[in-house]
Protein backbone atom coordinates (compact mmCIF):
# COMPACT_ATOMS: atom_id res chain seq x y z
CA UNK A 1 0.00 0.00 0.00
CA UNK A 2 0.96 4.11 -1.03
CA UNK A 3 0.59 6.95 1.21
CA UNK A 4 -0.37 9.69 -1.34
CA UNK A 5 2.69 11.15 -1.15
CA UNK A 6 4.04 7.98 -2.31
CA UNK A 7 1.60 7.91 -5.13
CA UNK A 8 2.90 11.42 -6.28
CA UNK A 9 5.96 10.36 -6.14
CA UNK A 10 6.14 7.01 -8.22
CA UNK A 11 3.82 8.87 -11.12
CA UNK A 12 4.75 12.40 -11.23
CA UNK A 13 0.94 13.62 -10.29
CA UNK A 14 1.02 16.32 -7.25
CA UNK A 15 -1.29 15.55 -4.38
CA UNK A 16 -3.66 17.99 -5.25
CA UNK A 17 -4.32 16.28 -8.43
CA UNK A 18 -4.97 13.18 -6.86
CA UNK A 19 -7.51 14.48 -4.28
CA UNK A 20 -9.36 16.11 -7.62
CA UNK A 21 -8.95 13.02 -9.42
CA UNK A 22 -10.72 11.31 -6.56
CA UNK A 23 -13.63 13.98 -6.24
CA UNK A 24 -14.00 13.48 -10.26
CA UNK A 25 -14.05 9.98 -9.54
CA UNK A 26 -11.85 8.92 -11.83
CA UNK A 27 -10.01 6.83 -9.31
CA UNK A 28 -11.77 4.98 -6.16
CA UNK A 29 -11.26 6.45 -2.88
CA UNK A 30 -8.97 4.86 -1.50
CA UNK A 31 -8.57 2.93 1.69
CA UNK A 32 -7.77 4.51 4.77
CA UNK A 33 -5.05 3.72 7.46
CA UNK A 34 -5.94 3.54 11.10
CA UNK A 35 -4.63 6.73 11.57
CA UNK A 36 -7.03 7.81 8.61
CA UNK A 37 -4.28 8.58 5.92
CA UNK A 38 -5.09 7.45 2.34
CA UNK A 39 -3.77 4.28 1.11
CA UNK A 40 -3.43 3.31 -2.25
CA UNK A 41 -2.89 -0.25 -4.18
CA UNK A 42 -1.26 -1.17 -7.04
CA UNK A 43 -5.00 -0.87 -8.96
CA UNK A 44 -4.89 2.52 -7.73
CA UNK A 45 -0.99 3.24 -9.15
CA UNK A 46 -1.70 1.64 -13.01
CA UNK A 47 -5.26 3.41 -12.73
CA UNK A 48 -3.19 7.03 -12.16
CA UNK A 49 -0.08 6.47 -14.66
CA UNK A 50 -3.09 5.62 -17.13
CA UNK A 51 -4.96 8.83 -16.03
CA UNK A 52 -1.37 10.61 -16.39
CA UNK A 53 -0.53 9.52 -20.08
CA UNK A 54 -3.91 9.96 -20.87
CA UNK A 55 -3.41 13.84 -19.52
CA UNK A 56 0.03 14.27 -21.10
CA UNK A 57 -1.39 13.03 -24.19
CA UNK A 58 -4.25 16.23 -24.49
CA UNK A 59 -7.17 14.10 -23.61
CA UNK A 60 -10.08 15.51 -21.84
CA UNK A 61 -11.48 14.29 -18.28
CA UNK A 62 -15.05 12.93 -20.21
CA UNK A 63 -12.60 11.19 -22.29
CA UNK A 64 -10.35 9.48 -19.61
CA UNK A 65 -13.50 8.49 -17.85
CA UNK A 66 -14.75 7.02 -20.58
CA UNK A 67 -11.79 5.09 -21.85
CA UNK A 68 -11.57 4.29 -17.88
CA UNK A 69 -14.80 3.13 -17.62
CA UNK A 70 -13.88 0.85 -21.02
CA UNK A 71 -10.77 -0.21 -19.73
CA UNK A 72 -12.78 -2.05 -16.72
CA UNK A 73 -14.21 -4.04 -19.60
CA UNK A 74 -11.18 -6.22 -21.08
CA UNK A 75 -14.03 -8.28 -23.13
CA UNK A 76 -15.64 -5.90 -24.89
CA UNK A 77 -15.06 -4.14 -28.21
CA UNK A 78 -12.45 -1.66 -28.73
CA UNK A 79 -14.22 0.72 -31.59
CA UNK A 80 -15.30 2.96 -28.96
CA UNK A 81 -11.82 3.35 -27.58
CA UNK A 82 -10.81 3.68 -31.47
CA UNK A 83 -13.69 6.76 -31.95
CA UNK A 84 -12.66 8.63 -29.37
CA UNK A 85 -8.71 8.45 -30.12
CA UNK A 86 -9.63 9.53 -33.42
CA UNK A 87 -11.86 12.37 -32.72
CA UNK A 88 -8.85 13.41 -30.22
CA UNK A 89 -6.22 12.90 -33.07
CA UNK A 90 -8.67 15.25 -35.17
CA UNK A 91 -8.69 17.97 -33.04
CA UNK A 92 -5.08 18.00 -32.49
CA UNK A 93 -4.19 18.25 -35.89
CA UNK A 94 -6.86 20.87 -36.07
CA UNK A 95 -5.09 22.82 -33.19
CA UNK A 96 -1.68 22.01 -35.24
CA UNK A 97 -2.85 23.02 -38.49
CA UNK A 98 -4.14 26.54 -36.78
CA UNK A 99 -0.57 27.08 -35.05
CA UNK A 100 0.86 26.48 -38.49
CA UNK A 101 -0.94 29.17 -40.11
CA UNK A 102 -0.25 31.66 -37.21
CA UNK A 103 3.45 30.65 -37.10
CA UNK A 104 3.52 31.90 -40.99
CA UNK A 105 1.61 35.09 -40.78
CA UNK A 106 3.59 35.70 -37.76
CA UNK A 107 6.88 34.91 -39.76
CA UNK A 108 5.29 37.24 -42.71
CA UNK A 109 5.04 40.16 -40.43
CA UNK A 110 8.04 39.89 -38.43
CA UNK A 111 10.28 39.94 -41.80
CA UNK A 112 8.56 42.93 -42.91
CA UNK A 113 10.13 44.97 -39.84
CA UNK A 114 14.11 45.12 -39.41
CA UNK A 115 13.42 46.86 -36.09
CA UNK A 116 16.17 49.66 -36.87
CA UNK A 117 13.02 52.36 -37.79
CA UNK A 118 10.15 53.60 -34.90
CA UNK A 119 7.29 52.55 -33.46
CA UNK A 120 5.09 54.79 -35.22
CA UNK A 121 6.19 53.12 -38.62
CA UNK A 122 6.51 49.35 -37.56
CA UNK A 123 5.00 46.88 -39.53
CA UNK A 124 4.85 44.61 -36.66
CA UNK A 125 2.53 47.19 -34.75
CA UNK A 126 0.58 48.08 -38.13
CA UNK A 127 -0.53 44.86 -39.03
CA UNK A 128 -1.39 44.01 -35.11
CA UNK A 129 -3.63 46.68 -35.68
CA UNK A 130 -4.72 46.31 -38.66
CA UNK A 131 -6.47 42.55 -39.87
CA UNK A 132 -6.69 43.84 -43.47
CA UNK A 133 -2.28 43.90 -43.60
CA UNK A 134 -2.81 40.33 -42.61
CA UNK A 135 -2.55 37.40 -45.75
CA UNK A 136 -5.15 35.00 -44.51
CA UNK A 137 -7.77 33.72 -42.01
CA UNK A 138 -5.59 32.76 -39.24
């Protein structure tokens, strides 16, 4: 058995996390000690690293709980699993293909400026101000 701190410790999640994680309920609470501290099993420790790569990963707390709740069912099909990777994947590369068009425009405009002229002529500060000066939707 893991004290929280413990817990923290061997998966890189602070204690506050945990508690929250509990009060989502995405992992039991946990069994207490005689002296009431929290005591977690190995169930507990795989359930949090999974939580954890889910997290570093982007995925939302519906869609850990879900793919928690689907994980408790080794049997069953995995095309739900599958759907909601996917629609994950597909807003990611949505997010990526957004940052991709910013990191242009934003390349576009800071070219146009050497930064040896004013503030009152900067391209930079223009085109901030100015959506028209922009190339594209971004």
């Amino acid at each position: 058995m893991l004290s929280i701190g413990e817990l923290s410790l061997r998966t890189g999640v602070k204690v506050p996390t945990i508690r929250y994680y509990e009060q989502m309920g995405l992992i039991a609470a946990p069994e207490r000690s005689a002296g009431n501290q929290r005591r977690y099993s190995k169930a507990e420790l795989e359930r949090l690293s999974f939580i954890r790569h889910a997290r570093d990963l982007g995925l939302s707390i519906e869609a850990i709980r879900d793919l928690a709740r689907l994980s408790e069912n080794p049997d069953m099909a995995c095309g739900e699993a599958h759907e909601i990777a996917g629609n994950h994947l597909e807003a990611v590369q949505s997010r990526i293909d957004r940052l991709m068009r910013l990191a242009g425009e934003l390349q576009r405009i800071a070219a146009s400026c050497r930064g040896g002229g004013t503030v009152g002529e900067c391209h930079i500060i223009r085109a901030l101000a100015d959506h028209e000066l922009c190339e594209g939707e971004h």
